[in-house]
Protein backbone atom coordinates (compact mmCIF):
# COMPACT_ATOMS: atom_id res chain seq x y z
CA UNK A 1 -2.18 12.72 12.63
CA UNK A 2 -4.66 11.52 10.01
CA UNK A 3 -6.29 8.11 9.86
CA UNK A 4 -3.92 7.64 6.58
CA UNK A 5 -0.55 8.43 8.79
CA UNK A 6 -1.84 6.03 11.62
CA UNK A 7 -2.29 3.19 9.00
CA UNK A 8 1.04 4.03 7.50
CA UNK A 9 3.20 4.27 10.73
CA UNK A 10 1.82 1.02 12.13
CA UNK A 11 2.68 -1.25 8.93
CA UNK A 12 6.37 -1.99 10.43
CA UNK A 13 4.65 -3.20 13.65
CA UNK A 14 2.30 -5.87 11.44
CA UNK A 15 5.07 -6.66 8.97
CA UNK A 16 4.97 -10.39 8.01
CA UNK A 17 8.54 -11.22 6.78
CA UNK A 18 7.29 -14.73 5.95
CA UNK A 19 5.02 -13.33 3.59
CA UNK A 20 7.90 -11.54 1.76
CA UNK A 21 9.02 -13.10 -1.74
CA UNK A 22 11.48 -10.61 -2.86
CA UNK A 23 12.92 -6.58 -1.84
CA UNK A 24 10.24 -4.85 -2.88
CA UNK A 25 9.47 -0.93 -3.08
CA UNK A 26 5.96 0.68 -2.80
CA UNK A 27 4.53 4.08 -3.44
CA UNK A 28 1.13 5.62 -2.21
CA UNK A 29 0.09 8.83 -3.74
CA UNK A 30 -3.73 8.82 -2.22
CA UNK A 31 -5.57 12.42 -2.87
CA UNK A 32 -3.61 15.74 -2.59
CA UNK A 33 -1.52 15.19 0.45
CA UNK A 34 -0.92 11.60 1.30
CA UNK A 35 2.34 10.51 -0.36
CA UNK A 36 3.86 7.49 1.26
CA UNK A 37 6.84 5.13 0.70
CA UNK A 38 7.31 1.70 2.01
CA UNK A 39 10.54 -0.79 1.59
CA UNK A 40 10.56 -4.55 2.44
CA UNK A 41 13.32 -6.77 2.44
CA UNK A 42 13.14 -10.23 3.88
CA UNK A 43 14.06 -8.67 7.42
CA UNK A 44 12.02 -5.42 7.82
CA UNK A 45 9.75 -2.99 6.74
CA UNK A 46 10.82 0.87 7.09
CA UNK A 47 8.47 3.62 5.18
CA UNK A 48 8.80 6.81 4.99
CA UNK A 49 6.17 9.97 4.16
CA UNK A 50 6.88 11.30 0.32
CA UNK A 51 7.06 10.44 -2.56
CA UNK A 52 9.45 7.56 -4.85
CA UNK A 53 9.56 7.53 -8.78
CA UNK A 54 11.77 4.12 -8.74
CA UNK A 55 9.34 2.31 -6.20
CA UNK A 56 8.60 -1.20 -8.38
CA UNK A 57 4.71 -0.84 -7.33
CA UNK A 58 2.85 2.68 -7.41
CA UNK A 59 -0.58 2.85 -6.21
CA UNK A 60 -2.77 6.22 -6.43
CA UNK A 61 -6.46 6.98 -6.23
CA UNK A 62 -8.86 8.40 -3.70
CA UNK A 63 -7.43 8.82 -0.24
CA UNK A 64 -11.33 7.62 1.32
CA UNK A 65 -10.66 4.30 -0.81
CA UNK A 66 -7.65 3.15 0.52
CA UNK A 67 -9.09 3.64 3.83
CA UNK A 68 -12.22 1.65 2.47
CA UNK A 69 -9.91 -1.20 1.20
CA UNK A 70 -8.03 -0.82 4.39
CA UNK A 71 -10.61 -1.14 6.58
CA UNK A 72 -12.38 -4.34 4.44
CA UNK A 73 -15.66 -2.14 2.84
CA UNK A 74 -14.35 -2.72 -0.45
CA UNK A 75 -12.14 -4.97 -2.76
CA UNK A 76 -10.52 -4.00 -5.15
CA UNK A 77 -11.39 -5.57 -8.53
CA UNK A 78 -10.94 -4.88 -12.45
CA UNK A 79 -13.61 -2.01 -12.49
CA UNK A 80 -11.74 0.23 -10.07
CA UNK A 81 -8.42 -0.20 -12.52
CA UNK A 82 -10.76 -0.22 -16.20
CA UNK A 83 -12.35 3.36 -14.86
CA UNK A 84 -9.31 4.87 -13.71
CA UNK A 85 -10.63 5.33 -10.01
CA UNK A 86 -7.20 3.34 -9.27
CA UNK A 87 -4.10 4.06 -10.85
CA UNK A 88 -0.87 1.15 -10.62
CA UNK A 89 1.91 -0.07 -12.62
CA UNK A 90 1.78 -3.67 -11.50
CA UNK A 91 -1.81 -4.62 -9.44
CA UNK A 92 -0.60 -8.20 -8.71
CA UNK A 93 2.79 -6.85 -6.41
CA UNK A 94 -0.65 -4.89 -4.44
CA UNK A 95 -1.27 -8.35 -3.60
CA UNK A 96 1.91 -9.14 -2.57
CA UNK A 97 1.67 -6.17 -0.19
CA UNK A 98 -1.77 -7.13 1.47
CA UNK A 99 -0.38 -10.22 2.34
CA UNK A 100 2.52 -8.77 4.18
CA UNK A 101 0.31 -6.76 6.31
CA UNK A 102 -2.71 -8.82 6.72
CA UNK A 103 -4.82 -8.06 9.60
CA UNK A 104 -5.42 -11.38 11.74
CA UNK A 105 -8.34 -12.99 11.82
């Protein structure tokens, strides 16, 4: 299972439902062969590997910076959207999904 999958599979196990504002949909296309869906209502989390045209927040770029973002060597930040590095059709719901799945601290 790759490092993406792990990430992926785990999400329903760190799923914040206080930090939800809304049913929300949420599509990861990172590289060639990591397509992956997540859903979040108010009460769970449930994702699913493949791909969604109707999710209300797509996300694609390089599979290594997801895992960067992921993993807290980068933020992301205007640049990465202006050069095309990071595709989305709505950046701020990416926020919204961070702080459902916020590591602890």
């Amino acid at each position: 299972m790759s490092e993406i999958a792990k990430i992926f599979k785990g999400l329903p196990k760190r799923f914040n439902k206080k930090k939800v504002t809304a049913e929300r949909s949420y599509y990861f296309s990172l590289g060639d062969h990591e397509k992956w869906t997540v859903h979040i209502t108010k009460d769970k989390c449930a994702v699913k590997h493949g791909r969604n045209e109707e999710a209300d927040c797509f996300f694609k770029g390089p599979a290594e910076l997801f895992l960067d973002v992921w993993n807290g060597k980068h933020k992301l930040g205007p640049g990465d959207f202006l050069t095309g590095r990071v595709k989305s059709n709505n950046p701020l719901l990416l926020k919204e999904f961070v702080a459902t799945f916020q590591k602890s601290k």
